[in-house]
N, C-alpha and C. Protein backbone atom coordinates (compact mmCIF):
# COMPACT_ATOMS: atom_id res chain seq x y z
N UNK A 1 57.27 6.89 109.69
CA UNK A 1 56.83 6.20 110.91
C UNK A 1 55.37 6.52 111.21
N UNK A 2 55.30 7.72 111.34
CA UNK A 2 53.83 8.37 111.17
C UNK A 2 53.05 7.33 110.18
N UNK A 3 53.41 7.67 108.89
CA UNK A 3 52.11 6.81 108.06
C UNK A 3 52.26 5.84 108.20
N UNK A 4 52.78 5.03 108.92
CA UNK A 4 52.84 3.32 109.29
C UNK A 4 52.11 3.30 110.36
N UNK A 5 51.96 4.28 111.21
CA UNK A 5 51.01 4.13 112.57
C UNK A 5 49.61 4.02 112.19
N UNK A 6 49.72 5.22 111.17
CA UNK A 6 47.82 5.65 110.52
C UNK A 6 47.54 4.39 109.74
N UNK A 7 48.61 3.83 109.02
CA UNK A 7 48.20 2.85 108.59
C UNK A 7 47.80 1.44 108.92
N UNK A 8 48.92 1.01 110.20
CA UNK A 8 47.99 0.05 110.72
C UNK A 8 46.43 0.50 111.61
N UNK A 9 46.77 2.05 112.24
CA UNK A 9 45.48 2.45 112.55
C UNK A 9 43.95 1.96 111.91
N UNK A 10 44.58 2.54 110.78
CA UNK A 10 43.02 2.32 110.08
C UNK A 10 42.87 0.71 109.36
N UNK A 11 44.27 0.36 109.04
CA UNK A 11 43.63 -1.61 109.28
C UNK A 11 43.19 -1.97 110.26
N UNK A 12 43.50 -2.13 111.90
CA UNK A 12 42.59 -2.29 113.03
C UNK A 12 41.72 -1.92 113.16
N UNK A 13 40.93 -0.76 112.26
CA UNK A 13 40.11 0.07 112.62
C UNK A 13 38.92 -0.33 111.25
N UNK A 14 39.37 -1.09 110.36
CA UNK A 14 38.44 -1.91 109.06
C UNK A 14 38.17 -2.98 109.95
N UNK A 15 39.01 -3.72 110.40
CA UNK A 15 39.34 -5.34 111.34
C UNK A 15 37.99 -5.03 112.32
N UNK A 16 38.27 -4.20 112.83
CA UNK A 16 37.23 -4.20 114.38
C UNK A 16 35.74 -3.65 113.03
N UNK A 17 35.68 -3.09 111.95
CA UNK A 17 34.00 -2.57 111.82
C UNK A 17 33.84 -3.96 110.97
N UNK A 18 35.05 -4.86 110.56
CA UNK A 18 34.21 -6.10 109.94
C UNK A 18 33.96 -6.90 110.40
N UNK A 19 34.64 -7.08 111.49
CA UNK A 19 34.10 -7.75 112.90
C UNK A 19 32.71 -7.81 113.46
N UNK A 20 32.38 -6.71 113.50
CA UNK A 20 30.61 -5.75 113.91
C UNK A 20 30.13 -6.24 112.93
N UNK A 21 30.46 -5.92 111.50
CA UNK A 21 29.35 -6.37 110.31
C UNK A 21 29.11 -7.48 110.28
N UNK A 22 30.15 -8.58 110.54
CA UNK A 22 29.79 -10.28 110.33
C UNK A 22 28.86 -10.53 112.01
N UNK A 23 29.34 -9.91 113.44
CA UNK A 23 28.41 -10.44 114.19
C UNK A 23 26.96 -9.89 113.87
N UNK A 24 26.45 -8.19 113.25
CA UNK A 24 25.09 -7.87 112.56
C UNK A 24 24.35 -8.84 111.71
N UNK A 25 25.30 -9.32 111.05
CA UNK A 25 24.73 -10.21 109.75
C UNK A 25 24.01 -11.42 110.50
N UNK A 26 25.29 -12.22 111.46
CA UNK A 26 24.98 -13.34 112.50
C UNK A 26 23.49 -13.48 113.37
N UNK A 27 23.67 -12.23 114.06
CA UNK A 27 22.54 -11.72 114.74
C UNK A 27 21.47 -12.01 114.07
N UNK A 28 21.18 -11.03 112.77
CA UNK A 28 20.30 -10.79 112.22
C UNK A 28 19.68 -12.20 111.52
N UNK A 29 20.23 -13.29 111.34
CA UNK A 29 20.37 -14.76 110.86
C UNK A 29 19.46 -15.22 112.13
N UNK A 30 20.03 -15.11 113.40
CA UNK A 30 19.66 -15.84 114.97
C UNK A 30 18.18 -15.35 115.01
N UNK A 31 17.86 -14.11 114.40
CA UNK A 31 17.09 -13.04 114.88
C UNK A 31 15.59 -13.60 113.82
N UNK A 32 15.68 -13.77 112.81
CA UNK A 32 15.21 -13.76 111.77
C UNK A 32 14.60 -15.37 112.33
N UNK A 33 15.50 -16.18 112.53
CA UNK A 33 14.91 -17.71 112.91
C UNK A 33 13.92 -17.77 114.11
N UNK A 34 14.24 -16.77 115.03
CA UNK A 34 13.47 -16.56 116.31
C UNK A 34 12.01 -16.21 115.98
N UNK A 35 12.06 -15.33 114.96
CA UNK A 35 10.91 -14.32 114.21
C UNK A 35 9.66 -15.36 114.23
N UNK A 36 10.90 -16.78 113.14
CA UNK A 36 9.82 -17.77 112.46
C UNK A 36 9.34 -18.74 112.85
N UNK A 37 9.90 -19.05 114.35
CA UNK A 37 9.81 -19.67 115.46
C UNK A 37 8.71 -19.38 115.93
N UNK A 38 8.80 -18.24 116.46
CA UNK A 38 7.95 -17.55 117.13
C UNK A 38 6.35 -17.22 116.33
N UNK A 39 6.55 -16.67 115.08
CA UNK A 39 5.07 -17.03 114.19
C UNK A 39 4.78 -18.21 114.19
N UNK A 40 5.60 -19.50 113.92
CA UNK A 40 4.84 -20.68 113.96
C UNK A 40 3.85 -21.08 115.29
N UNK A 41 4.89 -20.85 116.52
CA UNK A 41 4.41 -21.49 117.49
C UNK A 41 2.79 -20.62 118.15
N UNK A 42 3.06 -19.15 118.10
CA UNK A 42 1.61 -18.46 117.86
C UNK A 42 0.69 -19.02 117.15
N UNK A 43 0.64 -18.65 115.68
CA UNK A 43 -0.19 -19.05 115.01
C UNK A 43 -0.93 -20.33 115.37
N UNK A 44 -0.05 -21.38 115.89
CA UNK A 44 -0.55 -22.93 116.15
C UNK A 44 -1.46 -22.76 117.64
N UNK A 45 -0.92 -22.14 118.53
CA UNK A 45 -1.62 -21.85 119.46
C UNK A 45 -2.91 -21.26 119.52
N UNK A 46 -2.99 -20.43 118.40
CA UNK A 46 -4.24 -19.73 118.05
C UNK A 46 -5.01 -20.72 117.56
N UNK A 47 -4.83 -21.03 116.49
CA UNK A 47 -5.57 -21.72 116.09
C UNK A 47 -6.11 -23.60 117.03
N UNK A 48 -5.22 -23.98 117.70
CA UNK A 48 -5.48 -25.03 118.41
C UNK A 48 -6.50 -23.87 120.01
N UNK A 49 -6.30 -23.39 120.37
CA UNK A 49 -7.29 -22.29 120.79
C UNK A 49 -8.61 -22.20 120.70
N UNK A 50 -8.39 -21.66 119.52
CA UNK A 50 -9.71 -21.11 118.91
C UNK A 50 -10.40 -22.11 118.13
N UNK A 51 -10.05 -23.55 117.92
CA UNK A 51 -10.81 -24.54 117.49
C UNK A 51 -11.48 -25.08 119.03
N UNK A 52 -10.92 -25.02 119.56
CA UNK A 52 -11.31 -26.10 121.02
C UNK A 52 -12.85 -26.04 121.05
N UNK A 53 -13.76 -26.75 120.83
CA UNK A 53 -14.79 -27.10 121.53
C UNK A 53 -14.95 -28.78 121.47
N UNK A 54 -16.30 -28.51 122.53
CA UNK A 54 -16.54 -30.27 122.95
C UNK A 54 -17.76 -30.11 123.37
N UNK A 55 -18.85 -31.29 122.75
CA UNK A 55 -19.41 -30.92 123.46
C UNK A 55 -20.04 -32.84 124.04
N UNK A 56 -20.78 -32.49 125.39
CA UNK A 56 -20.49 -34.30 125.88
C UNK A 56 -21.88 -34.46 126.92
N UNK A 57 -22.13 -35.52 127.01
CA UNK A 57 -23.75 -35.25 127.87
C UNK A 57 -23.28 -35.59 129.31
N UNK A 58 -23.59 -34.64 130.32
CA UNK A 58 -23.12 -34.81 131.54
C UNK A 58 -24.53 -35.15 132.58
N UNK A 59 -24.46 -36.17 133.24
CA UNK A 59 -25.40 -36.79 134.40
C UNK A 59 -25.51 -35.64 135.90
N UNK A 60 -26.11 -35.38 136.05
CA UNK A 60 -26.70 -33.98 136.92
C UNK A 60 -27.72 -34.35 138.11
N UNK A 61 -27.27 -34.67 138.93
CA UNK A 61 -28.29 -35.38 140.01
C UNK A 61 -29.02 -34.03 140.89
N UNK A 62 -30.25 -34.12 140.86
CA UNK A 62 -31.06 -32.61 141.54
C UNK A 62 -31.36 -33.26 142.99
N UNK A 63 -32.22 -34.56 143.36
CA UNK A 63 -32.42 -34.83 144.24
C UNK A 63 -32.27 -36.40 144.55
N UNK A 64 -31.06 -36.55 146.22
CA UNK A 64 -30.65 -37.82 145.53
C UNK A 64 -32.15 -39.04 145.98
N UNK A 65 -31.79 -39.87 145.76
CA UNK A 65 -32.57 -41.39 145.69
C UNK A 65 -33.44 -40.87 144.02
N UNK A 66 -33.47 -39.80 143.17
CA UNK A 66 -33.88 -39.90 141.97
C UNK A 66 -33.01 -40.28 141.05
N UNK A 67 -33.55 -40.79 139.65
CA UNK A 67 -31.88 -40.62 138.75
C UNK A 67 -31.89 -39.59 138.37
N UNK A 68 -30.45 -39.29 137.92
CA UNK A 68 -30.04 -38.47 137.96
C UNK A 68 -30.37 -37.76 136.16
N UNK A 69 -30.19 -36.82 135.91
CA UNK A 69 -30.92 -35.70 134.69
C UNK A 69 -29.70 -35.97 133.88
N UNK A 70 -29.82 -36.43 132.33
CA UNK A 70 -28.43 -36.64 131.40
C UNK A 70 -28.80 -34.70 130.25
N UNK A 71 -27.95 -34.01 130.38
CA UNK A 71 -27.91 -33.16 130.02
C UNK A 71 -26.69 -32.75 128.92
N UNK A 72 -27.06 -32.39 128.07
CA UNK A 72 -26.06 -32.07 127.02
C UNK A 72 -25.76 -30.75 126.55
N UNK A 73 -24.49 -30.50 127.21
CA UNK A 73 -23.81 -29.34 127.47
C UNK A 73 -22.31 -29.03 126.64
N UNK A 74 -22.10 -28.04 126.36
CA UNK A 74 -20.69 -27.50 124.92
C UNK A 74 -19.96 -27.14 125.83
N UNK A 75 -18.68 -27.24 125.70
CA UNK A 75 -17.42 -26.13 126.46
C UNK A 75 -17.14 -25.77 124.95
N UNK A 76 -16.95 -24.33 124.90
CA UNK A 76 -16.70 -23.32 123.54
C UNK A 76 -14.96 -22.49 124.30
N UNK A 77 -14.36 -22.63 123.55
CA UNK A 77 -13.14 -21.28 123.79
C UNK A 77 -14.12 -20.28 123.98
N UNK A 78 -15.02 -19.71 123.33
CA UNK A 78 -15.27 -18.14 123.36
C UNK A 78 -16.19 -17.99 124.50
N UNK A 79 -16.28 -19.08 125.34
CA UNK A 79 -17.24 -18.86 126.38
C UNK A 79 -16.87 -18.24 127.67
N UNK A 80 -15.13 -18.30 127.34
CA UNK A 80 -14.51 -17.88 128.24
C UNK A 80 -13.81 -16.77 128.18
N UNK A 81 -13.79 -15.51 128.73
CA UNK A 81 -12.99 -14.34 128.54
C UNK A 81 -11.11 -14.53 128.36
N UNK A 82 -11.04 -15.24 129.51
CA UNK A 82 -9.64 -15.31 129.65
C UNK A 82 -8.95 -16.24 127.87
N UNK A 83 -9.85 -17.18 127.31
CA UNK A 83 -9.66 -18.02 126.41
C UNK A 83 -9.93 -16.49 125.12
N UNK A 84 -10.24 -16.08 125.11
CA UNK A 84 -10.81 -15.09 124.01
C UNK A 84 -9.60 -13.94 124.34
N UNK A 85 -9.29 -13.80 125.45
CA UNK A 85 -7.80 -13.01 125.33
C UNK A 85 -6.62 -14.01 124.59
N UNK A 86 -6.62 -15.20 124.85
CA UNK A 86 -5.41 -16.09 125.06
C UNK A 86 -5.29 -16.01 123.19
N UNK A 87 -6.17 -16.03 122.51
CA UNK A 87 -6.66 -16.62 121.20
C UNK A 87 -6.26 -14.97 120.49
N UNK A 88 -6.55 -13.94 120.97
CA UNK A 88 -6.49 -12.81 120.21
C UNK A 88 -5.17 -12.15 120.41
N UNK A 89 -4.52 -12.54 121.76
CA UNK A 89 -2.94 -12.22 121.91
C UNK A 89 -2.29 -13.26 120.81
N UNK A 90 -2.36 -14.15 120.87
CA UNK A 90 -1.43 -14.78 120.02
C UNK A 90 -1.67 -14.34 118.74
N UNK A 91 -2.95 -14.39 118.26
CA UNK A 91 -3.03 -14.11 116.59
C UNK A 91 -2.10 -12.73 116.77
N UNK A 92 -2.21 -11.65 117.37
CA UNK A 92 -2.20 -10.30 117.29
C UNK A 92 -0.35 -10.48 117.28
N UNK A 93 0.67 -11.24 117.94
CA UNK A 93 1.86 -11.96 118.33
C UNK A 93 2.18 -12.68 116.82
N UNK A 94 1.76 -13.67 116.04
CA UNK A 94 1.58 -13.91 114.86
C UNK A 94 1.53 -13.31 113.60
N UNK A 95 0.94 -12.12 113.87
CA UNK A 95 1.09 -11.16 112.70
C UNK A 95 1.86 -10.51 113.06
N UNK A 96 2.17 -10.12 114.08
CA UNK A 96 3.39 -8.76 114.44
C UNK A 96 4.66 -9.22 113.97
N UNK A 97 4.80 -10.87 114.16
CA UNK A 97 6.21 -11.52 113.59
C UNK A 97 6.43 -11.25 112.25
N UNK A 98 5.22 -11.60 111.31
CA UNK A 98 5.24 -11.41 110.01
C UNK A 98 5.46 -9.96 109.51
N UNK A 99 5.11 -8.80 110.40
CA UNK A 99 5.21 -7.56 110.17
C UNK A 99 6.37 -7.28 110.43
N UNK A 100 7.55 -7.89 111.33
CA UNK A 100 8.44 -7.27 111.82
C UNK A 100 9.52 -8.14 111.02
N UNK A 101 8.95 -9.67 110.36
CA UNK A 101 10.20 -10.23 109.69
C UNK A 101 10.52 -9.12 108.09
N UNK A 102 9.20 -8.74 107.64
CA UNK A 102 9.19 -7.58 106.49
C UNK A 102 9.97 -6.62 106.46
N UNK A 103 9.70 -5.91 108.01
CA UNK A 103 10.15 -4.74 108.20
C UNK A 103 11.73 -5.07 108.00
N UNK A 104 12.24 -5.76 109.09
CA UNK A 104 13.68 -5.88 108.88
C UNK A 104 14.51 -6.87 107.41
N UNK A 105 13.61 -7.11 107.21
CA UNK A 105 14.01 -7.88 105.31
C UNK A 105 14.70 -6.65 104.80
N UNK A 106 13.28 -5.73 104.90
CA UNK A 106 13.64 -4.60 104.28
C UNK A 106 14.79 -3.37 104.59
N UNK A 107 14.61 -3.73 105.86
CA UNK A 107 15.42 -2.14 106.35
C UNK A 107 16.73 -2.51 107.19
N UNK A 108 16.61 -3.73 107.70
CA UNK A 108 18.16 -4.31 108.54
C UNK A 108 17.84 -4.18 109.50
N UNK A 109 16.43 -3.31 110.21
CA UNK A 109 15.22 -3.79 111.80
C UNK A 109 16.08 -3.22 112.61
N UNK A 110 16.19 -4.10 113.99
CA UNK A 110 16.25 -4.00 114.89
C UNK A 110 18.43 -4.36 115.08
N UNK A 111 19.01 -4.93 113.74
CA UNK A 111 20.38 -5.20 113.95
C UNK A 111 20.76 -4.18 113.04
N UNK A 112 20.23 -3.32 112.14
CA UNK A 112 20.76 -2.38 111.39
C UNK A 112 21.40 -1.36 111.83
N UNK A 113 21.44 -0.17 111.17
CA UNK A 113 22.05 1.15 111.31
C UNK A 113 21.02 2.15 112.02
N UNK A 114 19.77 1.74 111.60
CA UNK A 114 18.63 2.50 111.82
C UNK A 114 17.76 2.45 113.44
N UNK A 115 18.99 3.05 114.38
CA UNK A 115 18.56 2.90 115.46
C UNK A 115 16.79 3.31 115.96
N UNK A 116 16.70 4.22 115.51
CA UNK A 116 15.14 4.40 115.52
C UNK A 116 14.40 3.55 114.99
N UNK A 117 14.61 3.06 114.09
CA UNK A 117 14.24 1.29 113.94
C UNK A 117 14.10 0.49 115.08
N UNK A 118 15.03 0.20 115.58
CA UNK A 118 15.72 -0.66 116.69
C UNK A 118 14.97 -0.18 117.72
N UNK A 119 15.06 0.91 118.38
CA UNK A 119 13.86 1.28 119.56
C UNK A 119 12.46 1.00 119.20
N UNK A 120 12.03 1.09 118.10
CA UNK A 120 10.44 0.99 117.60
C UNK A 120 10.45 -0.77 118.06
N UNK A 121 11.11 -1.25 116.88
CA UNK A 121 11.28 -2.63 116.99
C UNK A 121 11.46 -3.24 118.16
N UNK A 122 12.29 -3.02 119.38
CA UNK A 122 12.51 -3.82 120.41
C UNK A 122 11.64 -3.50 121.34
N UNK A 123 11.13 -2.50 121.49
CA UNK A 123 9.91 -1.72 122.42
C UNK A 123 8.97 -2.96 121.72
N UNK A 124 8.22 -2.99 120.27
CA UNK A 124 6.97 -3.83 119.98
C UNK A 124 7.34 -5.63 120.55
N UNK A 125 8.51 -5.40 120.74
CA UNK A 125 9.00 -6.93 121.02
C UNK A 125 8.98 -7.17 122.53
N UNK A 126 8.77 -6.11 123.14
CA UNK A 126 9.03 -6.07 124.83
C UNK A 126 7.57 -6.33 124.90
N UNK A 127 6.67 -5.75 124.29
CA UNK A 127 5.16 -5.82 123.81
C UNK A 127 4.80 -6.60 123.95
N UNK A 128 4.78 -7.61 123.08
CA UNK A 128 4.60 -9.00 122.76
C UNK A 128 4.85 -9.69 123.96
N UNK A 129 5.93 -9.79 124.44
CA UNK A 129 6.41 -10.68 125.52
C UNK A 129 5.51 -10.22 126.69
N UNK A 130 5.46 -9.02 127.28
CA UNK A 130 4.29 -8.97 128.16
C UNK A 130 3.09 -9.45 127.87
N UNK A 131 2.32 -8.93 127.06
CA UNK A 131 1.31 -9.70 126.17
C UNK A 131 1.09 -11.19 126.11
N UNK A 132 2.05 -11.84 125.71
CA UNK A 132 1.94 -13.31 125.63
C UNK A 132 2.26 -13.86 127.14
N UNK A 133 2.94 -13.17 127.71
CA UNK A 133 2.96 -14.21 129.40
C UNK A 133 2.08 -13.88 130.04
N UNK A 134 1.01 -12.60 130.00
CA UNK A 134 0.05 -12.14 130.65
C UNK A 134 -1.14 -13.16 129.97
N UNK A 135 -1.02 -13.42 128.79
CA UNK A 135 -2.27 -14.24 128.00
C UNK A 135 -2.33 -15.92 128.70
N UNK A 136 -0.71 -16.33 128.64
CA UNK A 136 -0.87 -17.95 129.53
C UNK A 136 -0.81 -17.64 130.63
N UNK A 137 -0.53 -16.30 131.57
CA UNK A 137 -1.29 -16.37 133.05
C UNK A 137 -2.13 -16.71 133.34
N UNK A 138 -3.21 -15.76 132.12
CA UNK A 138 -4.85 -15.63 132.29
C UNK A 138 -5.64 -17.35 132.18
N UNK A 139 -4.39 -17.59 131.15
CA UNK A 139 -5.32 -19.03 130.90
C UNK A 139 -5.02 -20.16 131.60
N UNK A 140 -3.65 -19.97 132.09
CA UNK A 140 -3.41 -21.22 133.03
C UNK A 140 -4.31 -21.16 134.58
N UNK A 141 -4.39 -19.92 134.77
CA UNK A 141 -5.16 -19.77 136.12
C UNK A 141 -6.79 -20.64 135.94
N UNK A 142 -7.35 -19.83 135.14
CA UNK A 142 -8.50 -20.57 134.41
C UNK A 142 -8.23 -22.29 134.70
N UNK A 143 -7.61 -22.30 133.84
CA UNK A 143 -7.31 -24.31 133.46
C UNK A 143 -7.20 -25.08 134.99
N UNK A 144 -6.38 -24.07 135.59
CA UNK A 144 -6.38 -24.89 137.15
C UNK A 144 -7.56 -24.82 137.76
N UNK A 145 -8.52 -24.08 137.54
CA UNK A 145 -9.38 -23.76 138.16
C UNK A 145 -10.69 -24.81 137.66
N UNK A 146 -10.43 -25.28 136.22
CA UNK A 146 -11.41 -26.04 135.50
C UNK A 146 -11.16 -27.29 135.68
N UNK A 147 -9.91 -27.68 135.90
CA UNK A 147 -9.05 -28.50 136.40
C UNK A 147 -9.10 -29.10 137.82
N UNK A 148 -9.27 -28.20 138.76
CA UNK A 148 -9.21 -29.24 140.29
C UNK A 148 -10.05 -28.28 140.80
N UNK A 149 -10.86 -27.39 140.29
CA UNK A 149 -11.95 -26.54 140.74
C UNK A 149 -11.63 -25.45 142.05
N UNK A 150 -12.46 -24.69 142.77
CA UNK A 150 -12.19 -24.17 143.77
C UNK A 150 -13.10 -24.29 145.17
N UNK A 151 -12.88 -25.12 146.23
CA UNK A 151 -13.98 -25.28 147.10
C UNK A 151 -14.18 -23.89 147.69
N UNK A 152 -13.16 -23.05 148.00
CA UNK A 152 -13.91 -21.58 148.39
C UNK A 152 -14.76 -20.60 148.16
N UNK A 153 -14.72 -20.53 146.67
CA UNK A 153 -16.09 -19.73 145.64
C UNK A 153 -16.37 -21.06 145.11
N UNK A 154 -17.07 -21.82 145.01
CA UNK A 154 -18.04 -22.89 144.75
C UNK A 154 -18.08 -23.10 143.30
N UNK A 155 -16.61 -23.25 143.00
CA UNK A 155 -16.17 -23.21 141.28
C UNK A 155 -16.00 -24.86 141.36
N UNK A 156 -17.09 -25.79 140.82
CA UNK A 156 -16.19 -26.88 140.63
C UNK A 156 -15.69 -27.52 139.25
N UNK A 157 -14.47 -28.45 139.44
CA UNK A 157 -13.76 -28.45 138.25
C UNK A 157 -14.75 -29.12 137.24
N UNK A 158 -14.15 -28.86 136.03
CA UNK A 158 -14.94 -29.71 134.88
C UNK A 158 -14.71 -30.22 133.59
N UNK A 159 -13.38 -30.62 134.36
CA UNK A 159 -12.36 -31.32 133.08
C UNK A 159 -12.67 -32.95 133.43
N UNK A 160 -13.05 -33.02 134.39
CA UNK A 160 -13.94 -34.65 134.57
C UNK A 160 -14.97 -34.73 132.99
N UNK A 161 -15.60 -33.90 133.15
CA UNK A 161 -16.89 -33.83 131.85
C UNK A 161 -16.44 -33.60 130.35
N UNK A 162 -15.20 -32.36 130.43
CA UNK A 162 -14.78 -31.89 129.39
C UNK A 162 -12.96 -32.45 128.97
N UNK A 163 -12.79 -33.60 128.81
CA UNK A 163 -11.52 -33.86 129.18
C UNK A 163 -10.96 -33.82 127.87
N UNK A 164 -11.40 -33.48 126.39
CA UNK A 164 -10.86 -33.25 124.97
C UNK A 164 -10.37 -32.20 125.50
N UNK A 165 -11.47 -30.92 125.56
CA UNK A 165 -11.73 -29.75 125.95
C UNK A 165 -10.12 -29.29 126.79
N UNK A 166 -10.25 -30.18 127.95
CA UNK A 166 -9.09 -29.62 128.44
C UNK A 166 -7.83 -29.68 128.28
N UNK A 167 -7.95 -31.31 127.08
CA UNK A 167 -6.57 -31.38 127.20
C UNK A 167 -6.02 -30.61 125.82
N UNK A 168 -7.21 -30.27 124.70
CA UNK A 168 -6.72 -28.98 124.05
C UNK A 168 -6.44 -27.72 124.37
N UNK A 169 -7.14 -27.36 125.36
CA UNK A 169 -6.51 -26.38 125.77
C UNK A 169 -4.91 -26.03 126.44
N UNK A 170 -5.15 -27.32 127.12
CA UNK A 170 -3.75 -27.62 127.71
C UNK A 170 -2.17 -27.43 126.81
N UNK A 171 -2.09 -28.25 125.85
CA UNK A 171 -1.97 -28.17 124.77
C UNK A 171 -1.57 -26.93 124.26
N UNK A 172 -2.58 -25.97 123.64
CA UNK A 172 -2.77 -24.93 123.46
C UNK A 172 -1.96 -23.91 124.08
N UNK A 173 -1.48 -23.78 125.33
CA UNK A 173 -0.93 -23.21 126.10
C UNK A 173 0.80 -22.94 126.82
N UNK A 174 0.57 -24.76 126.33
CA UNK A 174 2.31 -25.28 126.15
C UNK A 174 2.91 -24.64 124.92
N UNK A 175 2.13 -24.97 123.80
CA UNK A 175 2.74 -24.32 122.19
C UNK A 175 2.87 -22.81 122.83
N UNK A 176 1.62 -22.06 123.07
CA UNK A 176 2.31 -20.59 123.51
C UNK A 176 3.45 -19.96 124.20
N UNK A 177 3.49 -20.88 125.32
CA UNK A 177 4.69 -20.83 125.91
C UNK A 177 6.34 -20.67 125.39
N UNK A 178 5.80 -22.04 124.62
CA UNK A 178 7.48 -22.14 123.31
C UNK A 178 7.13 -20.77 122.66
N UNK A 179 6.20 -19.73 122.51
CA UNK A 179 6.18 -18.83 121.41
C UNK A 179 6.49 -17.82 121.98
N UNK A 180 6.32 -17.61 123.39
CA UNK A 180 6.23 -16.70 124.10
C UNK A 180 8.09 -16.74 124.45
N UNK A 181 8.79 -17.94 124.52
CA UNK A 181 10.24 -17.71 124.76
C UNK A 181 10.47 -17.79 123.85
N UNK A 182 10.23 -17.76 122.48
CA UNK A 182 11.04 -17.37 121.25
C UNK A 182 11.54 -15.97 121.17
N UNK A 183 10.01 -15.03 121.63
CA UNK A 183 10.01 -13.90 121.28
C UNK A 183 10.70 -13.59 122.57
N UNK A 184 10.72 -13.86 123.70
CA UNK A 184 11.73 -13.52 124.88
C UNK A 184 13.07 -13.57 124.07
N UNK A 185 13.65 -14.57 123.89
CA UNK A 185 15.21 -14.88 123.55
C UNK A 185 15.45 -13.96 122.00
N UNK A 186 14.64 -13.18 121.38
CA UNK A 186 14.55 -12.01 120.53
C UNK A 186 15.25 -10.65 121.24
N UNK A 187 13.98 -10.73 122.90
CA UNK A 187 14.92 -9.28 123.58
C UNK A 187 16.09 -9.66 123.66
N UNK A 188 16.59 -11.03 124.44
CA UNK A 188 18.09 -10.81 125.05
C UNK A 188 18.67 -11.05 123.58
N UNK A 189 18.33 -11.14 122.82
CA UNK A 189 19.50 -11.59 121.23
C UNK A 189 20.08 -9.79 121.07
N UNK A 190 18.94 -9.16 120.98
CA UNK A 190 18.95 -7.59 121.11
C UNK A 190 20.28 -6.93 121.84
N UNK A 191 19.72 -7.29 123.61
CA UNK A 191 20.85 -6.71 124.45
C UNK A 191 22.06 -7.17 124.24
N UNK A 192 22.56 -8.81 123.84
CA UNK A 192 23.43 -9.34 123.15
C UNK A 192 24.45 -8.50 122.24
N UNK A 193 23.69 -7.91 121.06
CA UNK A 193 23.94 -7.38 119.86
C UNK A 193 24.23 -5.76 120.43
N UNK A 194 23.55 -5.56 121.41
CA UNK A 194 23.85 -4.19 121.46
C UNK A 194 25.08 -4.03 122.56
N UNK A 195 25.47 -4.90 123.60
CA UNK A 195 26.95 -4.84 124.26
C UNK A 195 27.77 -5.08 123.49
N UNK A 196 27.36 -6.15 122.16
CA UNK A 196 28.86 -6.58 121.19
C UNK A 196 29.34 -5.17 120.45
N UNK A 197 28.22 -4.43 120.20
CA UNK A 197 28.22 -2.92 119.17
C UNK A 197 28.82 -2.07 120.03
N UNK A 198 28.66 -1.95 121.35
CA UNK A 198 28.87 -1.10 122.33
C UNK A 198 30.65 -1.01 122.53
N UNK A 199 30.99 -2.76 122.67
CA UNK A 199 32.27 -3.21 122.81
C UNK A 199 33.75 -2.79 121.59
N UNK A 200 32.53 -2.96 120.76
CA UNK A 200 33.37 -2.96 119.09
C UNK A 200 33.42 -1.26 119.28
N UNK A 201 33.14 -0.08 119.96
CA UNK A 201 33.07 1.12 119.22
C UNK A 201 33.60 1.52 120.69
């Protein structure tokens, strides 16, 4: 009677760790697509970014009843701080994917055995995600501001003049976004994986 107990024991007890291994494997499948998601939509952002310029001749009136002065003026990404963060978070988001799809190729990452893995890994991933929503803060604030200007500090807009300009950037910012919830839905895939592990043991 005894070895019939131990024995279904330890069949329930294969049942429940192959259970864990097929949702790891699963995970690590969900996890891996997020990765490549997430490099694409960076990378594109960067680079639609960091191409943006325009440049367009804008009419400038100094004193009125004169005509007005035709002046030919560039909007550059790098002219802008907040655009020169937006452009170097993502590349920096872009390679970290490629570094972290390696890492876990190799080692089983962040769904493996190698919990010290898994803290390294989900910490650089918590990273990222601050990083990238702090980068389309910086730049959406900007855009509104270039966008419908500010009559209180005497910012006025200048997407009237620069309207390629803005609507690449615009653009630019949406793709980050999708990159920025890839790598979000990475953490919760994580906490996911780690109540199912928690549950199973």
């Amino acid at each position: 009677m005894k070895t019939l107990e131990t024995s279904n024991g330890a069949s329930g007890s294969n049942e429940g760790k192959n259970r864990c291994d097929e949702e790891m494997v699963k995970c690590r499948r969900y996890e891996m697509i997020l990765r490549i998601m997430g490099l694409i939509f960076t990378l594109v952002a960067a680079i639609v970014a960091g191409s943006n310029k325009d440049t367009e001749s804008v009419a400038i009136s100094l004193v009125d009843g004169l005509p007005p002065l035709h002046l030919t003026l560039t909007a550059k990404w790098s002219y802008m701080s907040s655009t020169v963060y937006f452009v170097a978070v993502n590349a920096v988001a872009c390679a970290y994917a490629v570094i972290s799809m390696a890492f876990i190729a190799l080692t089983g990452g962040s769904r493996g055995r190698n919990w010290k893995g898994s803290i390294l890994v989900v910490a650089l991933d918590l990273t990222m995600v601050a990083l990238l929503f702090s980068a389309n803060g910086a730049s959406a604030s900007i855009g509104l501001i270039a966008l419908n200007g500010n009559s209180h500090s005497q910012w006025h807009k200048v997407c009237y003049a620069f309207k390629r300009y803005c609507i690449q950037g615009g653009a630019a910012l949406v793709i980050s976004m999708f990159g920025s919830f890839f790598f979000f839905c990475i953490v919760l895939l994580f906490t996911y994986n780690l109540h199912k592990t928690t549950l199973n043991y």
